[in-house]
Protein backbone atom coordinates (compact mmCIF):
# COMPACT_ATOMS: atom_id res chain seq x y z
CA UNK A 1 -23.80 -3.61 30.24
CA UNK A 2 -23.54 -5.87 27.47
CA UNK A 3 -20.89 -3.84 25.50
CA UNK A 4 -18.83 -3.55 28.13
CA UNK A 5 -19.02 -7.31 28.34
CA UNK A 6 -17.76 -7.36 25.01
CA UNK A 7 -14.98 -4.83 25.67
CA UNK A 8 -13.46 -7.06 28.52
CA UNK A 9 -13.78 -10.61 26.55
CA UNK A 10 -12.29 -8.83 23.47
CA UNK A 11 -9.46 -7.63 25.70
CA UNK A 12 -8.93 -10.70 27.38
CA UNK A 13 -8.74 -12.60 23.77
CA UNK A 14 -5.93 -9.94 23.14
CA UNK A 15 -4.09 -11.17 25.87
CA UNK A 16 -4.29 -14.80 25.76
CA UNK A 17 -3.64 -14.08 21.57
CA UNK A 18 -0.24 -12.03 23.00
CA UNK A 19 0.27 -14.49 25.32
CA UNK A 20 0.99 -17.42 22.23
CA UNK A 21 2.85 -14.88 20.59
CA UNK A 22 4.78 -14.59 23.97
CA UNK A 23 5.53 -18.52 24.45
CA UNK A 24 6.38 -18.47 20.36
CA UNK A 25 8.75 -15.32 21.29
CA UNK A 26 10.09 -17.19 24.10
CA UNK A 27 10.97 -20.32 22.06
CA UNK A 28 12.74 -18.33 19.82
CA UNK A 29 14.86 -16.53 21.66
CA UNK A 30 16.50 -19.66 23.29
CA UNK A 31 17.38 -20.91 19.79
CA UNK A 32 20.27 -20.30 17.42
CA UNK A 33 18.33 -17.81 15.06
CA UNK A 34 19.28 -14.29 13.75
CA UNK A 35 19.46 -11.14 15.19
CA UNK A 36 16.33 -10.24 13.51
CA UNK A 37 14.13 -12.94 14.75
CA UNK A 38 15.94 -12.21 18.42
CA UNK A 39 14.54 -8.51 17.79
CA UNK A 40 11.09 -9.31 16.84
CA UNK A 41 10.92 -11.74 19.96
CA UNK A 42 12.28 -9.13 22.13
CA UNK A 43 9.57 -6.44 20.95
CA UNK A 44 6.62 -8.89 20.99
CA UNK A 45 7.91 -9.94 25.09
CA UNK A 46 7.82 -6.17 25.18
CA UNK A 47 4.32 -5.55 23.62
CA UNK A 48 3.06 -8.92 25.32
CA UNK A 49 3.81 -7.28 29.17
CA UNK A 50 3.15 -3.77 28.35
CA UNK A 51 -0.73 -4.92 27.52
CA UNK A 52 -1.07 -7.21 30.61
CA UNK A 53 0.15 -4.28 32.78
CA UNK A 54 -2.23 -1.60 30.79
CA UNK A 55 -5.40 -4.27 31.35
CA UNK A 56 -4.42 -4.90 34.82
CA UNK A 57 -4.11 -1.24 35.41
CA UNK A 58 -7.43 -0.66 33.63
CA UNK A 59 -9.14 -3.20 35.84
CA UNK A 60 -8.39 -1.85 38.93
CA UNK A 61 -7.98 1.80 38.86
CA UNK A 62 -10.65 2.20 36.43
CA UNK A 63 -13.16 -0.01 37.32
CA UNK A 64 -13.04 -1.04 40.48
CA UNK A 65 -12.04 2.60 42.22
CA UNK A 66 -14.77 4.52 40.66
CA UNK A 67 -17.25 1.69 40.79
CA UNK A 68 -17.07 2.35 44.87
């Protein structure tokens, strides 16, 4: 019980720490900057919705349909 407490605050830490790197991503992109700075925003957008939707799918299907 208490480890998989620790699992699901350690995953939600992962996705409010994605989510700054999301809003910094964000700000980027709508400035003049490089390319490369463009890419790395793109990829961390990219990274930052790819782990919400894996934790949200993990949540659910995981946990909740086999705890029934």
């Amino acid at each position: 019980m208490m480890s998989e407490i620790m699992i699901f605050l350690f995953r939600v830490s992962m996705i409010l720490f994605s989510a700054m790197g999301f809003i910094v991503a964000y700000l980027l992109l709508t400035k003049d900057v490089t390319f490369f700075f463009k890419f790395i925003s793109v990829l961390a957008i990219s990274c930052w919705v790819l782990s919400v939707a894996y934790f949200s799918y993990e949540m659910y299907f995981k946990h909740f349909l086999h705890s029934k």
